[in-house]
N, C-alpha and C. Protein backbone atom coordinates (compact mmCIF):
# COMPACT_ATOMS: atom_id res chain seq x y z
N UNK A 1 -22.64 8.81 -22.70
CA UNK A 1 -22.89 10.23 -22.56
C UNK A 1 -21.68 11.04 -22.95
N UNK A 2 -20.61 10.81 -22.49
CA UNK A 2 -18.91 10.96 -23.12
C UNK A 2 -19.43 11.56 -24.16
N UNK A 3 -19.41 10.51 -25.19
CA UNK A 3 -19.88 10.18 -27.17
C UNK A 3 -20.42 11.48 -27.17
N UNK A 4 -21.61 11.82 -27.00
CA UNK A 4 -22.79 12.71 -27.16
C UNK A 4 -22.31 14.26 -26.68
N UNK A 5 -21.66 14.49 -25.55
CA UNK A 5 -21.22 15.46 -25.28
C UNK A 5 -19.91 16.05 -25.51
N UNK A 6 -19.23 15.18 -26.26
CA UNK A 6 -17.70 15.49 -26.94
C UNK A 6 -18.21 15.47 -28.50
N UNK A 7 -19.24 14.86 -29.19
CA UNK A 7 -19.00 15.28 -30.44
C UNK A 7 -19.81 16.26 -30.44
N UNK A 8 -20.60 17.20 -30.45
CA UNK A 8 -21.59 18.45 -30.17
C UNK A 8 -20.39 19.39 -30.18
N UNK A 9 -19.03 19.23 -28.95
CA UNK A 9 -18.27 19.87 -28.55
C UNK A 9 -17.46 20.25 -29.40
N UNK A 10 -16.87 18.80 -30.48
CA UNK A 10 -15.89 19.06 -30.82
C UNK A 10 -15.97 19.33 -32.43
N UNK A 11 -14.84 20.02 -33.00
CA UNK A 11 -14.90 20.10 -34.82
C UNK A 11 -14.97 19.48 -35.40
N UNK A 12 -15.60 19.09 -36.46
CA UNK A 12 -15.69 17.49 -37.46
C UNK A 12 -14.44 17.17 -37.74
N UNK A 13 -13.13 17.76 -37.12
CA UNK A 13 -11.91 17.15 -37.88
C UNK A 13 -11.74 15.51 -36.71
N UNK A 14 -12.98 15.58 -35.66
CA UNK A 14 -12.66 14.75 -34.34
C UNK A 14 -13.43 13.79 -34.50
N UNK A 15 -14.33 13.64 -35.87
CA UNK A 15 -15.41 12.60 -35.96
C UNK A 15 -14.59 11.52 -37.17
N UNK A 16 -15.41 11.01 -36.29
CA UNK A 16 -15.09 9.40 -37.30
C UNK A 16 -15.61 9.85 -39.08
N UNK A 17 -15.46 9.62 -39.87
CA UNK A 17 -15.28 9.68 -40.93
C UNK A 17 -17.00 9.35 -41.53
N UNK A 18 -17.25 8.14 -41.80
CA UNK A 18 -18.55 7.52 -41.89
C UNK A 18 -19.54 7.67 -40.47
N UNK A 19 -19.17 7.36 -39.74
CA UNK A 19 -19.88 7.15 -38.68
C UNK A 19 -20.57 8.78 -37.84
N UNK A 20 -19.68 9.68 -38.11
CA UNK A 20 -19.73 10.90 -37.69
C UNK A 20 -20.04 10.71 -35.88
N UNK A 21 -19.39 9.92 -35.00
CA UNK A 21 -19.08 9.84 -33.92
C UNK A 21 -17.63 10.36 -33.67
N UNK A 22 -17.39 10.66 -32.32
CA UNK A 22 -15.89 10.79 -32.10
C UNK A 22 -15.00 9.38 -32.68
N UNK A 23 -14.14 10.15 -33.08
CA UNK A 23 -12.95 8.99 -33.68
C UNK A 23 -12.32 8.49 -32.54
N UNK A 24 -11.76 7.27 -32.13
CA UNK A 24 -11.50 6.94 -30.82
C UNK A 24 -10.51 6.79 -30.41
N UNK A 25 -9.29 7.80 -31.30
CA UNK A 25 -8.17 8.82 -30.81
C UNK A 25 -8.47 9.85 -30.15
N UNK A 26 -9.37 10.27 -30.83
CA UNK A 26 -9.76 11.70 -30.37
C UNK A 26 -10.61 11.22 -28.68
N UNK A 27 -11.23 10.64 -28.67
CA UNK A 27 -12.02 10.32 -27.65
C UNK A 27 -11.07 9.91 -26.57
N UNK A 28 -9.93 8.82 -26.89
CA UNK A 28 -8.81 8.87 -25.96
C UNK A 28 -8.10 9.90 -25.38
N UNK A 29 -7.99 11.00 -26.20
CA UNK A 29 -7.68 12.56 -25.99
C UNK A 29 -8.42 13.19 -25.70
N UNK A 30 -9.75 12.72 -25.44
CA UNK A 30 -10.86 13.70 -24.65
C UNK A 30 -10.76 13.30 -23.14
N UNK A 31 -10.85 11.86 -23.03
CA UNK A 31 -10.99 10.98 -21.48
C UNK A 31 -9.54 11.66 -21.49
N UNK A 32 -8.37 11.48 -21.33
CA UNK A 32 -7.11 11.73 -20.94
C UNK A 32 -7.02 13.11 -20.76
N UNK A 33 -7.86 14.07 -21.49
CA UNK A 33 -7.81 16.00 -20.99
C UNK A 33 -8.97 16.15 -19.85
N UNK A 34 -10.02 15.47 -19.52
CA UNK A 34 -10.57 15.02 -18.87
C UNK A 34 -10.04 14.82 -17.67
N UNK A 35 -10.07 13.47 -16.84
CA UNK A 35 -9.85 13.01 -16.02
C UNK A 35 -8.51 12.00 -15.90
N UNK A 36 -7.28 12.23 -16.82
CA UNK A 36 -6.30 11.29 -16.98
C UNK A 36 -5.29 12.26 -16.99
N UNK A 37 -4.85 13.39 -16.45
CA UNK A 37 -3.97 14.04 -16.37
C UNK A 37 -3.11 14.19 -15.35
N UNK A 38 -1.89 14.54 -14.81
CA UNK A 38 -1.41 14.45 -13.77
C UNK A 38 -1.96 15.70 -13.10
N UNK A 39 -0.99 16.33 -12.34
CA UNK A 39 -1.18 17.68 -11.52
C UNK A 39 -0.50 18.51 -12.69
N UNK A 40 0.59 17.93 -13.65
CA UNK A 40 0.97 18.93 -14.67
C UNK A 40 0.41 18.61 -15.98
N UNK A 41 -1.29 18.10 -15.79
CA UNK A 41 -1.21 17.94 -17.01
C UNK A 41 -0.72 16.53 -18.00
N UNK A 42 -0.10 15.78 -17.36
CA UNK A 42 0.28 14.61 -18.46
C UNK A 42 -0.35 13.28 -17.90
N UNK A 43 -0.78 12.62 -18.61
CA UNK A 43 -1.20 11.87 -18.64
C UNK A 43 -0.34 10.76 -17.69
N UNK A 44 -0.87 9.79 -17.43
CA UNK A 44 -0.03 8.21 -17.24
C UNK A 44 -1.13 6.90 -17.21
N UNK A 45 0.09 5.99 -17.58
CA UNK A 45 0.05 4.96 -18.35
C UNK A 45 1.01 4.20 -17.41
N UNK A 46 0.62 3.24 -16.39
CA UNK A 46 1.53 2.54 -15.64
C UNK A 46 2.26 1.69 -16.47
N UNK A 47 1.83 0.77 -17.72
CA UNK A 47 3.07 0.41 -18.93
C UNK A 47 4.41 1.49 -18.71
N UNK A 48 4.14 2.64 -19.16
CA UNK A 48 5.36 3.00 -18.94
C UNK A 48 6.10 3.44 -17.89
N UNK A 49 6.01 3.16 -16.91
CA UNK A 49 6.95 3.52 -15.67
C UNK A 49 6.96 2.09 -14.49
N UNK A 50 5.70 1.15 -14.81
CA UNK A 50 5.72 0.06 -13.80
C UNK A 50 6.46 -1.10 -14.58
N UNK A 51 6.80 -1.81 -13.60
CA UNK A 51 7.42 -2.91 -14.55
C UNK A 51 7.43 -4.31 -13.67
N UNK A 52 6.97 -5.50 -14.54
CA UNK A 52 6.94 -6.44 -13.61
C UNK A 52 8.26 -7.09 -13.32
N UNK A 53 7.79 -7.26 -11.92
CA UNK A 53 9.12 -8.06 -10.87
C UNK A 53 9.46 -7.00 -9.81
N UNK A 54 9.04 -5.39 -10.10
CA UNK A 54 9.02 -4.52 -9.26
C UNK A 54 8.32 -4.94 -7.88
N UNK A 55 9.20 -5.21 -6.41
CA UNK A 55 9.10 -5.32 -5.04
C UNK A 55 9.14 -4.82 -4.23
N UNK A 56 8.37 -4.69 -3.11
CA UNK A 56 8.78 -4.25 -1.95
C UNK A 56 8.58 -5.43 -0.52
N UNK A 57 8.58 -5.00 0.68
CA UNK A 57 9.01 -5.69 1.72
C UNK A 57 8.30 -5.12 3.19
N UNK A 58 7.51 -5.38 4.03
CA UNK A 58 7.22 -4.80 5.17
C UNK A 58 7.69 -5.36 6.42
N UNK A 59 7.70 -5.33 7.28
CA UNK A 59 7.87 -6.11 8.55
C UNK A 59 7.16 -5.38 9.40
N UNK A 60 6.51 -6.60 10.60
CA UNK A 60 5.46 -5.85 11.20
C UNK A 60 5.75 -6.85 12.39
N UNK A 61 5.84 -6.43 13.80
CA UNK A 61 5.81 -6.93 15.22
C UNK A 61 4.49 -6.89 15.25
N UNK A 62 3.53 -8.26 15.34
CA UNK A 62 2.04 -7.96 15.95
C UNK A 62 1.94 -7.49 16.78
N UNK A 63 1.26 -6.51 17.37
CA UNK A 63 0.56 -5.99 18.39
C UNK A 63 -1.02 -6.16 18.66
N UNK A 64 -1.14 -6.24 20.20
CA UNK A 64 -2.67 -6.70 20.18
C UNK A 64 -3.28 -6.11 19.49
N UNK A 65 -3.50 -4.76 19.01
CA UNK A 65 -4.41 -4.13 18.17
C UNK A 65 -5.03 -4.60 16.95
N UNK A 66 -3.44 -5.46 16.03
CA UNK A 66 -3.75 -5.85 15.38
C UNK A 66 -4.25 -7.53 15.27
N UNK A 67 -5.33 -7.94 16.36
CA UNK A 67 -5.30 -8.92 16.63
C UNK A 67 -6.91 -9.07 16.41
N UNK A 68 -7.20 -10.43 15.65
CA UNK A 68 -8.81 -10.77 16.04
C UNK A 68 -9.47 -10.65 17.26
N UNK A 69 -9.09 -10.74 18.55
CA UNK A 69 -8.88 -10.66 19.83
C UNK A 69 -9.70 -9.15 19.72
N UNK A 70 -8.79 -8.16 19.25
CA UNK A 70 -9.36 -6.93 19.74
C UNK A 70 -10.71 -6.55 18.83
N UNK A 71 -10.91 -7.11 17.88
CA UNK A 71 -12.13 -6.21 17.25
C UNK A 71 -13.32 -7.44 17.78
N UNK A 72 -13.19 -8.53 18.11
CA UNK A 72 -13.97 -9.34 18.28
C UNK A 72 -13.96 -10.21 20.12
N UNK A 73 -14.49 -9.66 20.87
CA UNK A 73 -14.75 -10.14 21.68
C UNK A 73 -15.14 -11.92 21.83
N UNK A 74 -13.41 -11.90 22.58
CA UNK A 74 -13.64 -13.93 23.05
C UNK A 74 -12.53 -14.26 21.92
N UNK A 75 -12.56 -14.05 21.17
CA UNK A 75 -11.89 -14.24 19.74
C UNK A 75 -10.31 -14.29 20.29
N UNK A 76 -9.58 -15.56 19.79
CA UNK A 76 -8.22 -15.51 20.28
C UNK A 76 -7.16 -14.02 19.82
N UNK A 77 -6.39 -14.19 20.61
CA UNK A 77 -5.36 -13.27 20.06
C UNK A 77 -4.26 -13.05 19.24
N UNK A 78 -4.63 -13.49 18.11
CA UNK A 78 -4.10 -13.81 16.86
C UNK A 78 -3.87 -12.52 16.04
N UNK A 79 -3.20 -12.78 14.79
CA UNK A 79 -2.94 -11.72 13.96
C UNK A 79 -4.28 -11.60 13.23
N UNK A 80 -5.07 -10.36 12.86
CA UNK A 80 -6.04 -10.77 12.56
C UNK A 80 -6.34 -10.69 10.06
N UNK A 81 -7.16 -11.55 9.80
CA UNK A 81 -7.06 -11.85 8.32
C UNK A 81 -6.75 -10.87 7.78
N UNK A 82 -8.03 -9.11 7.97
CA UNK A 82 -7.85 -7.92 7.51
C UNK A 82 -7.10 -7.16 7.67
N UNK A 83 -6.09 -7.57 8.72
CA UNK A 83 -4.66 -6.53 9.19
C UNK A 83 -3.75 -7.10 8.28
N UNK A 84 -3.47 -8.42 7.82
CA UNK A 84 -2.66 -8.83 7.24
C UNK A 84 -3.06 -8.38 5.72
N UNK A 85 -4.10 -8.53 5.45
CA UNK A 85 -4.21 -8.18 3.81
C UNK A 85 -4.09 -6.49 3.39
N UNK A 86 -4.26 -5.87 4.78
CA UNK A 86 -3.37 -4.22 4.71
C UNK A 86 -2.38 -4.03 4.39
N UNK A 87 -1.67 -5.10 4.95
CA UNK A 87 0.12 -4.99 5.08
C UNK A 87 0.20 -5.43 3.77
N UNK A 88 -0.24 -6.19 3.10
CA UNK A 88 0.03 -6.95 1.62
C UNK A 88 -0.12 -6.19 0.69
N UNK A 89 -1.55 -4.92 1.44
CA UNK A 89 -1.71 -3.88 0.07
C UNK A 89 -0.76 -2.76 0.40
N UNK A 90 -0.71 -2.64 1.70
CA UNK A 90 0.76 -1.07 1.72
C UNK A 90 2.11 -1.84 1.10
N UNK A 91 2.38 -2.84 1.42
CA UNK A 91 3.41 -3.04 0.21
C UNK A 91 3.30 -3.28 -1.43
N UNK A 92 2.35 -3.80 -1.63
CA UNK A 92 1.87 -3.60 -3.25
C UNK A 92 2.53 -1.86 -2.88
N UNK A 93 1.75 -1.37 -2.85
CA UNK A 93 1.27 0.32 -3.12
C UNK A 93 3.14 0.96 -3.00
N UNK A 94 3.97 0.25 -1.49
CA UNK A 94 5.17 1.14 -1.17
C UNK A 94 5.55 0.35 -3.04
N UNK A 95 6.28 -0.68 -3.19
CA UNK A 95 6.53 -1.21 -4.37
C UNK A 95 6.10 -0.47 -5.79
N UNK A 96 5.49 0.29 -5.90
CA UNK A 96 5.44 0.81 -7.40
C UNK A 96 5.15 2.79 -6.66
N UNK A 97 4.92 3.02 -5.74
CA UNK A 97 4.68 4.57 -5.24
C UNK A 97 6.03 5.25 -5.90
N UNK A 98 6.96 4.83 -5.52
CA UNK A 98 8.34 5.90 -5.97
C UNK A 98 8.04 6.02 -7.29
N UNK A 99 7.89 5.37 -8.30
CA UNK A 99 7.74 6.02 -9.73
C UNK A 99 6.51 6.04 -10.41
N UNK A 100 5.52 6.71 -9.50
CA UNK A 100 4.18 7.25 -10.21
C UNK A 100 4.45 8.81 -10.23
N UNK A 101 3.69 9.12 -11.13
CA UNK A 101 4.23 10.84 -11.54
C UNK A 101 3.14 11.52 -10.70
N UNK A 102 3.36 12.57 -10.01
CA UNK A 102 2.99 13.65 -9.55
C UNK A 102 1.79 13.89 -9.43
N UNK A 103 0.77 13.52 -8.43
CA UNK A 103 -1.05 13.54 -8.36
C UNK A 103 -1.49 12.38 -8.46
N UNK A 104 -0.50 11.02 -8.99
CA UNK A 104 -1.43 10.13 -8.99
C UNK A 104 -0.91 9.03 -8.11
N UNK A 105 -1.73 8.49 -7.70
CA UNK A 105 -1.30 7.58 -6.11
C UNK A 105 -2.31 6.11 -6.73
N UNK A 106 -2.57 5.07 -6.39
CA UNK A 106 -3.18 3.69 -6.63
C UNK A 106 -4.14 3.29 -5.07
N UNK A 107 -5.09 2.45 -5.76
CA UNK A 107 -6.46 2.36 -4.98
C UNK A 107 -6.47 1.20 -4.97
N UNK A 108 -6.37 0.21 -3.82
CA UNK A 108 -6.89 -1.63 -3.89
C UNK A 108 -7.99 -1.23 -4.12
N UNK A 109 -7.77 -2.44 -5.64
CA UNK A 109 -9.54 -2.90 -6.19
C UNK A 109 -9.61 -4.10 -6.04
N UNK A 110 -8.72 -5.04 -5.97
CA UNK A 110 -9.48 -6.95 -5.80
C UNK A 110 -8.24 -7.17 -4.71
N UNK A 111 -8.89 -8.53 -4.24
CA UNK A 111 -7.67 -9.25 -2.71
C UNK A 111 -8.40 -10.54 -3.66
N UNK A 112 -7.16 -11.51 -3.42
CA UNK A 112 -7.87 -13.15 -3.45
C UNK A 112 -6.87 -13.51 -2.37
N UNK A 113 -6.93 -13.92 -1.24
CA UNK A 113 -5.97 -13.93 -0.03
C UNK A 113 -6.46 -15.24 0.39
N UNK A 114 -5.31 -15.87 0.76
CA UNK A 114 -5.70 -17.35 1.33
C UNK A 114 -4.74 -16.93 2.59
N UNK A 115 -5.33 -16.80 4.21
CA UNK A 115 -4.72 -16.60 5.31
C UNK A 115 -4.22 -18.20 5.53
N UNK A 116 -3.39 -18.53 5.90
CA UNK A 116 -3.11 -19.91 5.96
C UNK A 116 -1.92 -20.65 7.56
N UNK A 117 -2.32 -19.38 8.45
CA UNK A 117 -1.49 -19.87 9.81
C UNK A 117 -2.03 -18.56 10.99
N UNK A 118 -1.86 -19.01 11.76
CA UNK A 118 -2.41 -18.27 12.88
C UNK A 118 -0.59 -17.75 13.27
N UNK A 119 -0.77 -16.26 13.60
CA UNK A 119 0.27 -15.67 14.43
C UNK A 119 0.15 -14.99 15.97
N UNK A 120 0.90 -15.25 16.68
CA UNK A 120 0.14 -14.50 18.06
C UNK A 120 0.71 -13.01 18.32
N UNK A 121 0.11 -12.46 19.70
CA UNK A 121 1.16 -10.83 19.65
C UNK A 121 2.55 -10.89 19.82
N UNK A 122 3.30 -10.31 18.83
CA UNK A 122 4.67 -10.34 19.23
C UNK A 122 5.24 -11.08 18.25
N UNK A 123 4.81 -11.93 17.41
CA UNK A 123 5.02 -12.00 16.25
C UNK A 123 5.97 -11.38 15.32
N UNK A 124 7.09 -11.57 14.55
CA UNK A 124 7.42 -10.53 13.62
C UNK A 124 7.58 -11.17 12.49
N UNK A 125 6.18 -10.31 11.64
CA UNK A 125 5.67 -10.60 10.27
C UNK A 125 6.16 -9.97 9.41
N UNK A 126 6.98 -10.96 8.04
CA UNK A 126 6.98 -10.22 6.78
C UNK A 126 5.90 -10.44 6.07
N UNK A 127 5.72 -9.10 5.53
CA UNK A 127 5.04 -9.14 4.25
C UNK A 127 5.48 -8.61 2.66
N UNK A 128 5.47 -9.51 1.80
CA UNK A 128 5.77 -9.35 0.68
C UNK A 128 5.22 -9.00 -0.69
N UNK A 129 5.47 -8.35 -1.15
CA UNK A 129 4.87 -7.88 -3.01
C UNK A 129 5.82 -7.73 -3.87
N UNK A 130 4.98 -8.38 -5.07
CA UNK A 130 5.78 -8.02 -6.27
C UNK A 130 5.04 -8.54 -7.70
N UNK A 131 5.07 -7.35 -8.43
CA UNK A 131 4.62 -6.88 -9.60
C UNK A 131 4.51 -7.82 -10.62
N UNK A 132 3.02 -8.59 -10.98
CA UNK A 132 3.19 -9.64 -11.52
C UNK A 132 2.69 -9.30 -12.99
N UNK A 133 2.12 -8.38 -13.10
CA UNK A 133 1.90 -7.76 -14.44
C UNK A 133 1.33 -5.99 -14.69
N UNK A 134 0.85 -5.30 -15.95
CA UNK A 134 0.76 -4.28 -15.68
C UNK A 134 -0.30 -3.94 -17.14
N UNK A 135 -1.18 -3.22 -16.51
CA UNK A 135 -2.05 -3.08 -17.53
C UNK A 135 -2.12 -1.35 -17.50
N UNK A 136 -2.63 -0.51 -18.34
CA UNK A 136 -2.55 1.09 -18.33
C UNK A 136 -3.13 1.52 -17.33
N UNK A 137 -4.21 0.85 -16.46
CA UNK A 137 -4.46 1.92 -14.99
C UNK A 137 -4.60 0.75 -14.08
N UNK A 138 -4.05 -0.14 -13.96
CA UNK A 138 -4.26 -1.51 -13.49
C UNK A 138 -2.97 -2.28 -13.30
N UNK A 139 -2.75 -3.00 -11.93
CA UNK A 139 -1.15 -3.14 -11.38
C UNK A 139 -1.59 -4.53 -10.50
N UNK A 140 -1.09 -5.74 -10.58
CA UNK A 140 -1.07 -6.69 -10.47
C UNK A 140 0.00 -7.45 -9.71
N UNK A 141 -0.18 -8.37 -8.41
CA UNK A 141 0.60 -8.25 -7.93
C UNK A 141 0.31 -10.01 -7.08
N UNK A 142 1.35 -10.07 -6.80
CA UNK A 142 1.61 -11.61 -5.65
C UNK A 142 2.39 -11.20 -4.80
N UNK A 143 1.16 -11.83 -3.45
CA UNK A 143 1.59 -11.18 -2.22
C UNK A 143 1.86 -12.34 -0.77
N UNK A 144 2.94 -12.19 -0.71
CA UNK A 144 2.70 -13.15 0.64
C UNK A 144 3.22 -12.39 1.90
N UNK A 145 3.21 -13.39 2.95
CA UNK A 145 2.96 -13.35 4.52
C UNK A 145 4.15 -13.80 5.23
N UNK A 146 4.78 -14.09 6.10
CA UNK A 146 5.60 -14.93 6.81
C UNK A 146 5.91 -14.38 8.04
N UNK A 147 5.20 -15.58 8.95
CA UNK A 147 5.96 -15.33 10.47
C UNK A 147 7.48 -16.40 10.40
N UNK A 148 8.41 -15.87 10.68
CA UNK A 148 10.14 -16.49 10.73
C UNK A 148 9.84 -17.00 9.40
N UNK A 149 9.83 -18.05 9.00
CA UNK A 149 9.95 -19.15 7.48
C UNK A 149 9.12 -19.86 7.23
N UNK A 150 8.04 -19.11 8.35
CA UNK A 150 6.32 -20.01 7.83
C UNK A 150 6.02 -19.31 6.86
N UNK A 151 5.09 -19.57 6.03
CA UNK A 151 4.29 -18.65 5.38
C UNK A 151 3.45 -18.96 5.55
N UNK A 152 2.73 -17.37 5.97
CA UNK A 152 1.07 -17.47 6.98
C UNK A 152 0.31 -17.12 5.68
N UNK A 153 0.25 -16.16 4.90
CA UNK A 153 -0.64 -15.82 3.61
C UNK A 153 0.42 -15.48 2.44
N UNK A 154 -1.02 -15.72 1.39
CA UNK A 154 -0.47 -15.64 -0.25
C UNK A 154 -2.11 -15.23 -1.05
N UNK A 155 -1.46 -14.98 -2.10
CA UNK A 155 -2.80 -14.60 -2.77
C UNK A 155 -2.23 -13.27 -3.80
N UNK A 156 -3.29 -13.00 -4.42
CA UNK A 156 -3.25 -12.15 -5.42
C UNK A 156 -3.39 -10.68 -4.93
N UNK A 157 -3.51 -9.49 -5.57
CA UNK A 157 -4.11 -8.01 -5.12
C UNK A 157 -3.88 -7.48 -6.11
N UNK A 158 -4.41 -6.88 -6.66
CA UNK A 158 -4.71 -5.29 -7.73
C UNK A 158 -4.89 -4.06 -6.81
N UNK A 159 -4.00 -2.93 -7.55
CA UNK A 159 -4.51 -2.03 -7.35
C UNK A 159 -4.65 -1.07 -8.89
N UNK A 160 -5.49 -0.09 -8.47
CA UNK A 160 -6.23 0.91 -9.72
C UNK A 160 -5.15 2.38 -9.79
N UNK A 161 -4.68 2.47 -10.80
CA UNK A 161 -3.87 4.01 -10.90
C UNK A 161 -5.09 4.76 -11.08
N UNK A 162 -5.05 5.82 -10.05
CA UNK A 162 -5.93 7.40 -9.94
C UNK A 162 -5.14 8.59 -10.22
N UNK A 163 -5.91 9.20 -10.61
CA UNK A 163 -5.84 10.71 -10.77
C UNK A 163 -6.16 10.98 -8.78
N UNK A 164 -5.08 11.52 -7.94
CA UNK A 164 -5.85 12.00 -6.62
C UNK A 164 -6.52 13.24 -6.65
N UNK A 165 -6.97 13.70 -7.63
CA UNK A 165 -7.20 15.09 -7.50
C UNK A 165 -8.59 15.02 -8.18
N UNK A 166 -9.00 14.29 -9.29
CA UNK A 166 -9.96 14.15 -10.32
C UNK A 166 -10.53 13.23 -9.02
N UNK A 167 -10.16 12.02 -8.58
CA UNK A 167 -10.73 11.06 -7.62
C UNK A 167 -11.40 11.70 -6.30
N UNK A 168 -10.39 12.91 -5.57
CA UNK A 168 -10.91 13.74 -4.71
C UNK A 168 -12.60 14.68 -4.65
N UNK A 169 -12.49 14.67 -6.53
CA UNK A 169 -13.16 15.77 -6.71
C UNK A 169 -14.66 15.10 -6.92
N UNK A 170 -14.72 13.67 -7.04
CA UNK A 170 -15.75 13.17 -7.40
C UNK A 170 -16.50 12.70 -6.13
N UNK A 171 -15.96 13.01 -4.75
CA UNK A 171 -16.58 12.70 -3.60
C UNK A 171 -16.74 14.13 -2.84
N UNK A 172 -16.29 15.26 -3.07
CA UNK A 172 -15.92 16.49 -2.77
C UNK A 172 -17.83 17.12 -2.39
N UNK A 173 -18.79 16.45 -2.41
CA UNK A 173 -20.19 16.82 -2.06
C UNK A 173 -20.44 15.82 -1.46
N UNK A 174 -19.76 14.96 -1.16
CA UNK A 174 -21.07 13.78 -0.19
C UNK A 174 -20.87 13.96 1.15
């Protein structure tokens, strides 16, 4: 629908030659004036500002809250799988946040998490990330876990570079 409503729009200097579709520069420069702009207007491209090997670091004292125990009745009082794969994605996210430009913030889109040790309350958990590759709206990452010099989880995580404002605007009626 893009196709159809950008070439109608735009001057034949924007059509493909033979094909008389958008040329798919121009079409890259339509999606990017579109919905790929910062708050000033510029575009981004995590290639240029992310870089792999880029890390960060959390530490976390369990607390019952964050325990299977509390969302699940009977359930021991352990650290629980989905609290830990939070902590794996707020550090993905702290790890590349300082150098995203202005409006645009990152969204977990995949977990492959292997939980691999039980922690109890009181616990003090690291959690680790770091930047295992980088694609233009797409950030890749290996993440692990550790209570003292165990390591409780590992696994993969992506997150998605957004526009927060274009992303805001597309839920802004429901």
């Amino acid at each position: 629908m893009l196709c159809i409503g950008y070439a109608k729009s735009v001057p034949d200097e924007g059509l493909h030659p033979r094909k008389q579709t958008p040329h798919p520069s121009s079409l890259r420069e339509a999606t990017l004036s579109r919905k790929g702009r910062g708050e000033a207007g510029i575009p981004m491209d995590a290639r240029d500002v992310i870089k792999v090997g880029m890390s960060a670091e959390r530490t976390l004292v369990v607390p019952p809250e964050r325990t299977v125990g509390h969302f699940v009745p009977g359930m021991p009082m352990v650290y629980a799988t989905p609290m830990m794969i939070m902590e794996m994605e707020m550090a993905s996210a702290d790890a590349i946040k300082p150098h995203l430009a202005p409006g645009w913030v990152t969204v977990g889109t995949e977990v492959d998490i292997r939980h691999l040790a039980a922690s109890p309350v009181g616990a003090v958990v690291r959690t680790t990330a770091r930047v295992i590759a980088v694609e233009r709206r797409v950030i890749r990452f290996e993440v692990e876990a550790f209570d003292g010099e165990r390591r409780i989880g590992e696994g993969r995580h992506a997150r998605g570079l957004v526009n927060r404002e274009a992303f805001n605007k597309r839920f802004a009626g429901s």
